[in-house]
Protein backbone atom coordinates (compact mmCIF):
# COMPACT_ATOMS: atom_id res chain seq x y z
CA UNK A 1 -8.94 11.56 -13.97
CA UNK A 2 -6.61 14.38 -13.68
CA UNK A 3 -5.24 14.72 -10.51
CA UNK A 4 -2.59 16.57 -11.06
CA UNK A 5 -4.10 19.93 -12.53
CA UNK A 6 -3.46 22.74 -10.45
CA UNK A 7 -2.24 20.54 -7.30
CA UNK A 8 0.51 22.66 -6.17
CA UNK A 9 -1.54 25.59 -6.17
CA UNK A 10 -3.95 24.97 -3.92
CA UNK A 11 -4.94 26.44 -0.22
CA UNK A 12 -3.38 24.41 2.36
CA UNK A 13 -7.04 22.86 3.50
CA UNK A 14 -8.16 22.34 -0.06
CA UNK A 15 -4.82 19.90 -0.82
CA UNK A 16 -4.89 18.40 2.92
CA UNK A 17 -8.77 17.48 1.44
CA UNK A 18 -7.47 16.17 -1.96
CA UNK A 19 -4.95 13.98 -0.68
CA UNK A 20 -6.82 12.51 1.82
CA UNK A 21 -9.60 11.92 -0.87
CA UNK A 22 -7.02 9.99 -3.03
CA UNK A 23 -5.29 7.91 0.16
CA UNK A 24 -9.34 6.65 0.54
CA UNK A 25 -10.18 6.20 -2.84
CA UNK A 26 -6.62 4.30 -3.46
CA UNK A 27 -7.77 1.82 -0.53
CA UNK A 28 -11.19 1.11 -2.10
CA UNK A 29 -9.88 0.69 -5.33
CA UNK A 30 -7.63 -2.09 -4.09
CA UNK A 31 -10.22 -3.59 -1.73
CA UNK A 32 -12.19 -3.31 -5.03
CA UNK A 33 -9.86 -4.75 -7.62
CA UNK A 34 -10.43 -7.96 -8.91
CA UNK A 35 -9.37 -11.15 -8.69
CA UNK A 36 -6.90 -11.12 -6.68
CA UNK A 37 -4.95 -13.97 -5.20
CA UNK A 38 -5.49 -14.66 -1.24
CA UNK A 39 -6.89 -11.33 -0.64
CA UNK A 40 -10.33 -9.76 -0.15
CA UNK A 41 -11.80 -8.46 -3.83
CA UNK A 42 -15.56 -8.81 -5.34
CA UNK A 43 -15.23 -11.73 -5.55
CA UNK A 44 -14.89 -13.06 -1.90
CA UNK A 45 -13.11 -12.48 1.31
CA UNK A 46 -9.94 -14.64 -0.24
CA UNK A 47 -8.06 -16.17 2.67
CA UNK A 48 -9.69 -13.88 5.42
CA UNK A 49 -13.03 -15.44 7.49
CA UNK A 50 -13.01 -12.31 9.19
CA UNK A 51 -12.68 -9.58 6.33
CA UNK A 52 -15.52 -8.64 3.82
CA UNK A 53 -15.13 -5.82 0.78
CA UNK A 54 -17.75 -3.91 2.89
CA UNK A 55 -15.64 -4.10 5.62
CA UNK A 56 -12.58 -3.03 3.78
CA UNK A 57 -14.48 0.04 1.94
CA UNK A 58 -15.84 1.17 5.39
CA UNK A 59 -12.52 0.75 7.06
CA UNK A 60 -11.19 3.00 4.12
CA UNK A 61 -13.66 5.93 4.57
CA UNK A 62 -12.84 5.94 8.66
CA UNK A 63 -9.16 6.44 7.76
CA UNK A 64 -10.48 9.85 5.62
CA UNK A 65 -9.79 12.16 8.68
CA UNK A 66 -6.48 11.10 10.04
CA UNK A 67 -4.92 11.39 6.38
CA UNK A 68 -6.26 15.13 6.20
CA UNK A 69 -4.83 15.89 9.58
CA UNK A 70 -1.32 13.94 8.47
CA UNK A 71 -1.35 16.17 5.24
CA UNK A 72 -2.56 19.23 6.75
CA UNK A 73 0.50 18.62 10.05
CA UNK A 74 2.82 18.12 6.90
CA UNK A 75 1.90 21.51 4.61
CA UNK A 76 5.13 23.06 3.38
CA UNK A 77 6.76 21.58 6.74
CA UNK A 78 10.36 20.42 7.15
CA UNK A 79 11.00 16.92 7.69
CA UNK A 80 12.00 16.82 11.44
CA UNK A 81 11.31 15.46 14.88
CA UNK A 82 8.29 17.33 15.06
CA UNK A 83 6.69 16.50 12.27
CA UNK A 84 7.14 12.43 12.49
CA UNK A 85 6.00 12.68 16.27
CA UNK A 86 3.07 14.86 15.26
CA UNK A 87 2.18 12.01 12.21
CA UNK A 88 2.78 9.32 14.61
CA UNK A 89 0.11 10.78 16.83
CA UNK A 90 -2.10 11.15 14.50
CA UNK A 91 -1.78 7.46 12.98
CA UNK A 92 -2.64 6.43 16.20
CA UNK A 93 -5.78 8.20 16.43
CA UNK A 94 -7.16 7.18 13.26
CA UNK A 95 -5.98 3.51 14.04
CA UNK A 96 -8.40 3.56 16.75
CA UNK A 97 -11.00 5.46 14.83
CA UNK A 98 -10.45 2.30 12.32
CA UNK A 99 -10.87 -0.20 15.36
CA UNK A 100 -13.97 1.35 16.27
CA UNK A 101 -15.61 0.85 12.94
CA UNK A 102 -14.14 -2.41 12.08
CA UNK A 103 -14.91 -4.06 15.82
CA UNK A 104 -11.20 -4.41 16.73
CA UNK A 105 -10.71 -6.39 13.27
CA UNK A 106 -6.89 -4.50 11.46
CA UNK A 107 -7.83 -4.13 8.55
CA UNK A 108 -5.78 -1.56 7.21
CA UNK A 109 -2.35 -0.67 10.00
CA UNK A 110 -0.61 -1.22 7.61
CA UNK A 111 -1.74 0.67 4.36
CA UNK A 112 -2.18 3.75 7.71
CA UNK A 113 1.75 3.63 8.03
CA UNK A 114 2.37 3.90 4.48
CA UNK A 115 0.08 6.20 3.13
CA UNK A 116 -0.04 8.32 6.27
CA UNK A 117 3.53 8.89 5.11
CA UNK A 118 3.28 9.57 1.85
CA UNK A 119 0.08 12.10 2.10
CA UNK A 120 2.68 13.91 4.51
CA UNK A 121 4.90 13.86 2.56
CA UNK A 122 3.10 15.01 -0.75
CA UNK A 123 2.02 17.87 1.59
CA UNK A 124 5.45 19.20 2.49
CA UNK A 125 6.29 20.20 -1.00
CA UNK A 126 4.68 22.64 -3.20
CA UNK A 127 5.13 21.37 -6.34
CA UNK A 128 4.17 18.45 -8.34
CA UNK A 129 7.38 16.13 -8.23
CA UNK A 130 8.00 12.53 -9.34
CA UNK A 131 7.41 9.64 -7.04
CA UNK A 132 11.10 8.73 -6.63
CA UNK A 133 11.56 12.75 -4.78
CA UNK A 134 8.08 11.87 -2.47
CA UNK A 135 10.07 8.00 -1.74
CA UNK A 136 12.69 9.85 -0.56
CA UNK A 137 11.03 12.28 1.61
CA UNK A 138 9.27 9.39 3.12
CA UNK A 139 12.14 7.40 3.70
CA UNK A 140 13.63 10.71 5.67
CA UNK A 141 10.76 11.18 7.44
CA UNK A 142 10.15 7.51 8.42
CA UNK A 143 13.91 6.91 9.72
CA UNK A 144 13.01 9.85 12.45
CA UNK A 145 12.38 9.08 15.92
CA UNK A 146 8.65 8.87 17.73
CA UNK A 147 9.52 8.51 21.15
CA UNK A 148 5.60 8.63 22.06
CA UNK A 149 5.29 5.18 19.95
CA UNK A 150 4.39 2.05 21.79
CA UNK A 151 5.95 -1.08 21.82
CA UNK A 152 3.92 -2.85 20.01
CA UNK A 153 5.01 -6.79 19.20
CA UNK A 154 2.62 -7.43 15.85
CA UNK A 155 2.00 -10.99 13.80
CA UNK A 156 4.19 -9.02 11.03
CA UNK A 157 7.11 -7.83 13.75
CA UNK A 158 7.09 -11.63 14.65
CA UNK A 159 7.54 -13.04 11.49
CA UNK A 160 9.94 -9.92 10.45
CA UNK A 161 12.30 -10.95 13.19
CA UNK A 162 11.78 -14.95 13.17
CA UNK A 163 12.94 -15.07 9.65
CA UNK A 164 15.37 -12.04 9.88
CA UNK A 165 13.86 -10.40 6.85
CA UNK A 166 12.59 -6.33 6.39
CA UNK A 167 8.80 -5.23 7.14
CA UNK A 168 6.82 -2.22 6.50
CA UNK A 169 8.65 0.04 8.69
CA UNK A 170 11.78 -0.83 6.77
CA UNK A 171 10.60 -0.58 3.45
CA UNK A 172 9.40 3.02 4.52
CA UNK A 173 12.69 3.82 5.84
CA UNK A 174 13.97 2.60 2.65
CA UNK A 175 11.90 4.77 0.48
CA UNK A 176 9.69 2.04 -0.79
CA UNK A 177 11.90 0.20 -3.23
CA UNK A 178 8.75 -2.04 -4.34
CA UNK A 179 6.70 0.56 -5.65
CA UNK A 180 9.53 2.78 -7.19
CA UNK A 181 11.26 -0.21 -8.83
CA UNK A 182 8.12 -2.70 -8.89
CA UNK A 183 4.98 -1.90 -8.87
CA UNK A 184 4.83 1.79 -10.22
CA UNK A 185 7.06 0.70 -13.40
CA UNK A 186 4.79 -1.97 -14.03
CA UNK A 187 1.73 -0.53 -13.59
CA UNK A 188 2.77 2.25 -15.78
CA UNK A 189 4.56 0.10 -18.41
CA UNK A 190 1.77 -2.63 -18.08
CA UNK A 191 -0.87 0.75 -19.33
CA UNK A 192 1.71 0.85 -22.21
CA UNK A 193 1.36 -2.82 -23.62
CA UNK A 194 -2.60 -2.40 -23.83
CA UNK A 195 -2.94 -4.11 -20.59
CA UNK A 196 -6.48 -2.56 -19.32
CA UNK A 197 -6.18 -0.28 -15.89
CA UNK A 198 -7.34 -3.94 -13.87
CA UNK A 199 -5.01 -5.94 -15.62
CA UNK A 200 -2.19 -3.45 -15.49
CA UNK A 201 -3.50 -3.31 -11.51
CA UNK A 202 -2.92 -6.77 -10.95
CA UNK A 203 0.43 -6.97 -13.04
CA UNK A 204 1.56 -4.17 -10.49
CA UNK A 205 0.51 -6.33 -7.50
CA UNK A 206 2.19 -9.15 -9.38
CA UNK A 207 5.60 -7.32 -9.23
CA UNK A 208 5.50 -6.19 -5.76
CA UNK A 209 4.41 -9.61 -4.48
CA UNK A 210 7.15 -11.49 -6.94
CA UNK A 211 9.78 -9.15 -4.45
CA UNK A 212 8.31 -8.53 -1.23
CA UNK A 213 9.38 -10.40 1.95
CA UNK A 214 6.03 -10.00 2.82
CA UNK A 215 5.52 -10.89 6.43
CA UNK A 216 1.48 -11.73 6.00
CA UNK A 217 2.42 -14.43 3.77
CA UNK A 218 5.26 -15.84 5.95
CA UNK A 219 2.90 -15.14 8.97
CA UNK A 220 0.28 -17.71 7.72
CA UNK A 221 2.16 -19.53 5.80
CA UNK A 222 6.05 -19.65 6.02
CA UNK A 223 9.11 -19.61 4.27
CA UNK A 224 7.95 -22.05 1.36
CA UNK A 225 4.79 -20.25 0.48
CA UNK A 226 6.98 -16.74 0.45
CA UNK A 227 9.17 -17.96 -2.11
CA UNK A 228 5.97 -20.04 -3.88
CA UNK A 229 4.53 -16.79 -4.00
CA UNK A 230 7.39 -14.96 -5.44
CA UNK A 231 8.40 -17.09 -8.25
CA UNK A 232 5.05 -17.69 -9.41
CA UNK A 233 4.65 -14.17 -9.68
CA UNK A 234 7.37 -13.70 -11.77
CA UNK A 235 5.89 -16.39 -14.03
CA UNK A 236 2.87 -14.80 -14.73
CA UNK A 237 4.96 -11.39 -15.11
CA UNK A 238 7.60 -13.39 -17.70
CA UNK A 239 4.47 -14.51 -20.15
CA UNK A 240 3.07 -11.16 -20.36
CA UNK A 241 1.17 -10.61 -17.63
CA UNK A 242 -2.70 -11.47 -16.63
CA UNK A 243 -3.74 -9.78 -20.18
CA UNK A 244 -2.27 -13.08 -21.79
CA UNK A 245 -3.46 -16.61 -21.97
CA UNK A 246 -0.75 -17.73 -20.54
CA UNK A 247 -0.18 -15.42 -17.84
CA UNK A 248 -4.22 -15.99 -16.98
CA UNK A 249 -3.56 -20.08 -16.51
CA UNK A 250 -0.47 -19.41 -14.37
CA UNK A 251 -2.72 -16.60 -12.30
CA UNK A 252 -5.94 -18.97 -11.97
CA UNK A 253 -3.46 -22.10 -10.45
CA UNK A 254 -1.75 -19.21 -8.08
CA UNK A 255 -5.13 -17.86 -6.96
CA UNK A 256 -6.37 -21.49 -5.99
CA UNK A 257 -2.70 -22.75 -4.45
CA UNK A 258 -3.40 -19.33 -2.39
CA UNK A 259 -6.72 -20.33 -0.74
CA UNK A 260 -5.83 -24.06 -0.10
CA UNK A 261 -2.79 -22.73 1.88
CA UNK A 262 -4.82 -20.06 3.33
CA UNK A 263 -2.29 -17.22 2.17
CA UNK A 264 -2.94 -13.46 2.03
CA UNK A 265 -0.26 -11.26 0.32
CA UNK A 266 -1.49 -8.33 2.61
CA UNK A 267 2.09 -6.38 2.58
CA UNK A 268 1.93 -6.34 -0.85
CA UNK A 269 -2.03 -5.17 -0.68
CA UNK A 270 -0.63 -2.31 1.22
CA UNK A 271 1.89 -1.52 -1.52
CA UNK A 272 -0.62 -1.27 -4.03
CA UNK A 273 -2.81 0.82 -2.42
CA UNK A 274 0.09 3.18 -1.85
CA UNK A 275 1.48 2.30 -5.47
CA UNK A 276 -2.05 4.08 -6.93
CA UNK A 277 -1.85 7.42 -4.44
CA UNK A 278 1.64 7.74 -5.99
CA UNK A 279 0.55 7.38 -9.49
CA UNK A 280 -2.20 9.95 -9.02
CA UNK A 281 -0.27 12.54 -7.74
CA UNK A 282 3.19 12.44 -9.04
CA UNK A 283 5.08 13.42 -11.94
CA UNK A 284 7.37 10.17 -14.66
CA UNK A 285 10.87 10.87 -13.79
């Protein structure tokens, strides 16, 4: 699909509308993609007993609102004060709206945060650009103050601080090094090799999750299953990828060693899902 014809032209309710079409279709397509390891796909809920794909999808479609109100806040608007408070706000809103529909169950804070940013952000420019100029709006935008935010002392804060390591709001404020250097590369370069658009998926999950202090994974599991996690992702990425034999027998023992030890690479999820908007609506460098 070409998602890029004509985007910088359009009226500011028509591209508000076509971003916040992409930030839900980029959620389903990673609640959809499958198999991946520890998380919720077609094939089951992975390590969650209280998560289902139907679940995820339906989350997905409740976030469609607050993304067109983020992108619509953020047409052609300076990164300032204003505009983070005014995002913030609005994050908040569709967090409950997501509540509401899930029955209190988060499934997606996270991906709200990080694609909230990023439709904002796509929104404050009139051009197409490349992902590494939208990165760095984020990461401007994201370092900015909400003094109307609550204090709120999450699973992912917890682990974050226990283990002294950076979590989604720092990777923001960093201008998401895992998808510019990660997971955007290899998805892209993975499209290259022949690698079909799951398999080049899944490699760019791979890569993120083979970086990624992700605080999910140390939530459940703890320091040993982080770095587990990350060096057997770099495994399968060494081989080839999952389009090789060998990078598809390293993948099947990482999916089962995921279940038994009941761990979810949700961060990474997140980073995927934000990794596809990105690649939809930006520009190669």
């Amino acid at each position: 699909m070409n998602t890029l014809a004509n985007f910088s032209t359009k009226s500011a309710q028509d591209k508000a509308m076509q971003l916040a079409n992409l930030a839900t279709q980029a959620l389903i397509d990673e609640a959809r993609l499958s198999p991946k390891p520890g998380l919720v796909d077609r094939r089951s809920s992975g390590a969650h007993t209280d998560l289902t794909l139907n679940l995820m999808e339906e989350s997905a479609y409740s976030l469609a609102d607050a993304f067109y109100e983020m992108a619509l806040r953020g047409w052609c608007s300076p990164i300032n004060v204003v505009l983070r408070r005014e995002i913030g706000r609005i994050g908040r809103d569709g967090e409950k709206q997501m509540m509401a529909v899930t029955g209190g169950i988060n499934t997606h804070r996270g991906a709200i945060w990080s694609l909230g940013l990023i439709v904002t952000a796509l929104a404050c420019v009139d051009e197409v650009v490349s992902a590494e100029k939208i990165a760095k709006l984020v990461g401007d935008l994201a370092n900015l103050p909400d003094v109307n935010a609550p204090k709120v002392f999450s699973k992912g804060l917890y682990a974050s601080k226990k283990y002294c390591v950076p979590g989604a709001r720092e990777e923001a404020q960093q201008g998401f090094p895992h998808i510019i250097k990660f997971g955007l590369p290899t998805l892209r370069e993975s499209r290259k090799a022949g690698a079909n658009e799951s398999q080049a998926q899944i490699n760019a999950l791979l890569a993120i999750m083979s970086s990624l202090t992700d605080t999910c994974v140390l939530s459940r599991a703890g320091m040993s299953a982080l770095k587990y996690v990350q060096q057997t992702s770099k495994a399968i990425l060494a081989v080839g990828g999952v389009a090789t034999e060998k990078g598809q027998a390293l993948f099947g023992s990482l999916d089962k060693q995921m279940l038994v030890s009941n761990i979810s690479p949700g961060g990474a999820a997140d980073l995927l899902a934000a990794t596809l908007l990105l690649d939809r609506t930006t520009v190669i460098q």
